[in-house]
C-alpha atoms as a PDB file:
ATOM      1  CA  UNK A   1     105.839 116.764  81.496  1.00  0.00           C
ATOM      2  CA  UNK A   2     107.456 113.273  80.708  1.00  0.00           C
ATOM      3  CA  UNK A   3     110.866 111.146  82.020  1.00  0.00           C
ATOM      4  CA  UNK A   4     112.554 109.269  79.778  1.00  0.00           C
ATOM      5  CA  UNK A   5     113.182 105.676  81.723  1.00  0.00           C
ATOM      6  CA  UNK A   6     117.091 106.935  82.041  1.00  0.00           C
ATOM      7  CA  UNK A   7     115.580 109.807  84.160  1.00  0.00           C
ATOM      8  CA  UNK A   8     113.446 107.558  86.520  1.00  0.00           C
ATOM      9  CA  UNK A   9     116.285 104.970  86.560  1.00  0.00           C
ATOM     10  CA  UNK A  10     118.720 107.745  88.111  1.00  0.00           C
ATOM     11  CA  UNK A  11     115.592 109.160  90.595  1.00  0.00           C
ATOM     12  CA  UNK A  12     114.826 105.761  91.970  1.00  0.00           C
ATOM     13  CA  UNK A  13     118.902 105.431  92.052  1.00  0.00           C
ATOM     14  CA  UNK A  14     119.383 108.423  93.928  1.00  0.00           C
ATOM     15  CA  UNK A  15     116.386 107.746  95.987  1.00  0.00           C
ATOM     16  CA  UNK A  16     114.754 111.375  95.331  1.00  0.00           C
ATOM     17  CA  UNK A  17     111.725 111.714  97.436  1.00  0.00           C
ATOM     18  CA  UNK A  18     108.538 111.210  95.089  1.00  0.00           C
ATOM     19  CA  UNK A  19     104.988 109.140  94.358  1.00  0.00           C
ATOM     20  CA  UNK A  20     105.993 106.715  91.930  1.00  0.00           C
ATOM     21  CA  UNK A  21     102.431 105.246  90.602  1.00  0.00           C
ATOM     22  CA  UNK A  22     102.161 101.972  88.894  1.00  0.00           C
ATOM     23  CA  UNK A  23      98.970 102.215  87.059  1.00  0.00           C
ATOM     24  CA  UNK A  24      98.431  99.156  85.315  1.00  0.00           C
ATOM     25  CA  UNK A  25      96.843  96.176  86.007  1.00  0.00           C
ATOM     26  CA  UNK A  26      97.680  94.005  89.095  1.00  0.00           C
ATOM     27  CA  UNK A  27      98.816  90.983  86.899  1.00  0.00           C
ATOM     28  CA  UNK A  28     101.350  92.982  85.048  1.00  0.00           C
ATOM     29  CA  UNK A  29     102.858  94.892  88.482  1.00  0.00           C
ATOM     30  CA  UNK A  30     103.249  91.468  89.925  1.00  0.00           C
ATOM     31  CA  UNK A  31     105.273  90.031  86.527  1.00  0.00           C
ATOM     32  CA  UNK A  32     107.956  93.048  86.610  1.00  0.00           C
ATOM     33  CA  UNK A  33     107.547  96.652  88.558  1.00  0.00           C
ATOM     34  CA  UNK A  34     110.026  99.603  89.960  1.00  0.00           C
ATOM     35  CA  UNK A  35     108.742  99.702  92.719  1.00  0.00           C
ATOM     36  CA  UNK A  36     105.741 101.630  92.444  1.00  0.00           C
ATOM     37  CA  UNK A  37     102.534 101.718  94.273  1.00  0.00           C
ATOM     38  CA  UNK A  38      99.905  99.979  91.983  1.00  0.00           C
ATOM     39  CA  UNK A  39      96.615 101.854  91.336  1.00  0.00           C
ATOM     40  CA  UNK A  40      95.321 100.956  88.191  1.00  0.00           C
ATOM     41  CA  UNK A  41      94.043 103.197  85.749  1.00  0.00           C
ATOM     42  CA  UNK A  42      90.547 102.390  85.969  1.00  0.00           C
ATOM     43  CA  UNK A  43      90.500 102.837  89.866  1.00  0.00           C
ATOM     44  CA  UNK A  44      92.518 105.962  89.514  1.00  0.00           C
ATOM     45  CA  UNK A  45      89.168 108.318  89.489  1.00  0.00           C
ATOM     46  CA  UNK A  46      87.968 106.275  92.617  1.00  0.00           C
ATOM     47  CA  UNK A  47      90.309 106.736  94.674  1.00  0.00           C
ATOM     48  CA  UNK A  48      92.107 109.870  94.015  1.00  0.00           C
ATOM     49  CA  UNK A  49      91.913 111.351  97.261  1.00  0.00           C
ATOM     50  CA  UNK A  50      93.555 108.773  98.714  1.00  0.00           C
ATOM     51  CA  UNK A  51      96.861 110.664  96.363  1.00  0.00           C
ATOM     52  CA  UNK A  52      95.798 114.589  98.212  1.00  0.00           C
ATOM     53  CA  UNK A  53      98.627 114.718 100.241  1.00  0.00           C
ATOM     54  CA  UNK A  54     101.227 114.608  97.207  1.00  0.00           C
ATOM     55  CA  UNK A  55      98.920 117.873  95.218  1.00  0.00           C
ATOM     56  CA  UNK A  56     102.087 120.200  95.331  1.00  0.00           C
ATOM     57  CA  UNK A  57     104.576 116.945  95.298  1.00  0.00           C
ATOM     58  CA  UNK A  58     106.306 115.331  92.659  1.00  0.00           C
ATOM     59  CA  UNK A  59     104.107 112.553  91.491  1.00  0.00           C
ATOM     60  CA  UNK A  60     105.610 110.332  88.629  1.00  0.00           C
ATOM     61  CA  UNK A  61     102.901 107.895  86.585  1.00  0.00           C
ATOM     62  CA  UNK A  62     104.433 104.753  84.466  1.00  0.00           C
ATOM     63  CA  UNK A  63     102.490 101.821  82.647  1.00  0.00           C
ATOM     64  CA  UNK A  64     103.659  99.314  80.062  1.00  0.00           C
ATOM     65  CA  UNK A  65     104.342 101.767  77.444  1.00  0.00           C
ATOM     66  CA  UNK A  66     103.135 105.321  78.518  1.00  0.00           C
ATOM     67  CA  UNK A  67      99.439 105.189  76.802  1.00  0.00           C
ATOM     68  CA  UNK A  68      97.855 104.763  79.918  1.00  0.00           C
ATOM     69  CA  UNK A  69     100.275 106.576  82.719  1.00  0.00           C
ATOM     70  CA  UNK A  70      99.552 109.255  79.801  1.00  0.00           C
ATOM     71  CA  UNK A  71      96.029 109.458  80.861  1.00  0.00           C
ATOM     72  CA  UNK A  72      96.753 109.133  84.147  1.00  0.00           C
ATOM     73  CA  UNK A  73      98.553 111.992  84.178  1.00  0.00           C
ATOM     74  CA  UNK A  74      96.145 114.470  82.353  1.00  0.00           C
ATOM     75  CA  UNK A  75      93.323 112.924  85.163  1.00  0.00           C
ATOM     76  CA  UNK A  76      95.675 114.027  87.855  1.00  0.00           C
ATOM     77  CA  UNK A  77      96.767 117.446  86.312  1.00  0.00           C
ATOM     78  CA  UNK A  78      92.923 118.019  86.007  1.00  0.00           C
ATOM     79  CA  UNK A  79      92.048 117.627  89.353  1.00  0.00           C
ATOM     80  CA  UNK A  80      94.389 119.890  90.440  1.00  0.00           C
ATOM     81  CA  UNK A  81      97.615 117.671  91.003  1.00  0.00           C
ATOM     82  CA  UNK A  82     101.166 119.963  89.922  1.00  0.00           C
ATOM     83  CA  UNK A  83     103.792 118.133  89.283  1.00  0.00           C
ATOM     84  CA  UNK A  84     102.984 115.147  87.594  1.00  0.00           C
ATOM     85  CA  UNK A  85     104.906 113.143  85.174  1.00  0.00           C
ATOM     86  CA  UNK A  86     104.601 110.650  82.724  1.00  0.00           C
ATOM     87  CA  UNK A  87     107.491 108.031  82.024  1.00  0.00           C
ATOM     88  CA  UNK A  88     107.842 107.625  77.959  1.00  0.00           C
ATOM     89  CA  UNK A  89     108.239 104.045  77.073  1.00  0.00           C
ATOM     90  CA  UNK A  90     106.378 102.954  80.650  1.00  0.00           C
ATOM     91  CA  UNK A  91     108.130  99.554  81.571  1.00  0.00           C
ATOM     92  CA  UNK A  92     108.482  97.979  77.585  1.00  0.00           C
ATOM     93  CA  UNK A  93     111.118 100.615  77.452  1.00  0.00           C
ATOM     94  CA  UNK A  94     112.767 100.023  80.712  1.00  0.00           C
ATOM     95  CA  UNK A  95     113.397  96.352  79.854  1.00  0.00           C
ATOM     96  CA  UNK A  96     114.925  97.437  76.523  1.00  0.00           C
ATOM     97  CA  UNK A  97     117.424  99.829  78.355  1.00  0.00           C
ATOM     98  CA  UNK A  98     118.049  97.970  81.895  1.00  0.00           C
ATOM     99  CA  UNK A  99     116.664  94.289  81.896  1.00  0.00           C
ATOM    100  CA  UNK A 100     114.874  93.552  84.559  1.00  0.00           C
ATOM    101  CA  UNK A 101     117.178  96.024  87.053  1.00  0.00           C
ATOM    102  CA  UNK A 102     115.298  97.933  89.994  1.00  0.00           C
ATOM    103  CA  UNK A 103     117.795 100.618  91.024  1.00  0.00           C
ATOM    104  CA  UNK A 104     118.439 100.096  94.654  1.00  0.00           C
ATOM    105  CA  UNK A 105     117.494  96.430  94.725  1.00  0.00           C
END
């Protein structure tokens, strides 16, 4: 299941209750981020069970251009994770549509 940046952009506006996961590095979440909590792809594995409260929550996964919130998401999905969703574009696409905005901010 994806979001299109338009989706999360009205989510984080309407302040719906999810996990919003940042997984890139920590050098790119400190340059521009939405908000979400960083956990990089590579420590994802790691420490997933620090994420096994949100199993049968909405968990949403974005990155700089979806490639790697895309395998972030079929990690979670495999270890048993339900609602998980991958934003299409990551953060390259959100500066295209909104700048530097954080909904909220």
């Amino acid at each position: 299941m994806n979001l299109t940046v338009q989706e999360l952009h009205e989510k984080l506006k309407n302040k719906e209750n999810f996990l919003l996961i940042d997984v890139r590095e920590k050098w790119e979440h400190d340059t521009f981020n939405v908000g979400g909590t960083l956990l990089p792809i590579a420590e994802l594995m790691n420490r997933m069970w620090e994420l096994e409260d949100y199993k049968d929550k909405e968990v949403v996964v974005y990155c700089q251009s979806g490639n790697r919130s895309g395998m972030a998401q079929h990690l979670l999905k495999a270890s048993g994770f339900q609602h998980v969703y991958n934003v299409t574009g990551g953060m390259g696409a959100w500066v295209t549509a909104f700048g530097k905005e954080k909904p909220g901010a």
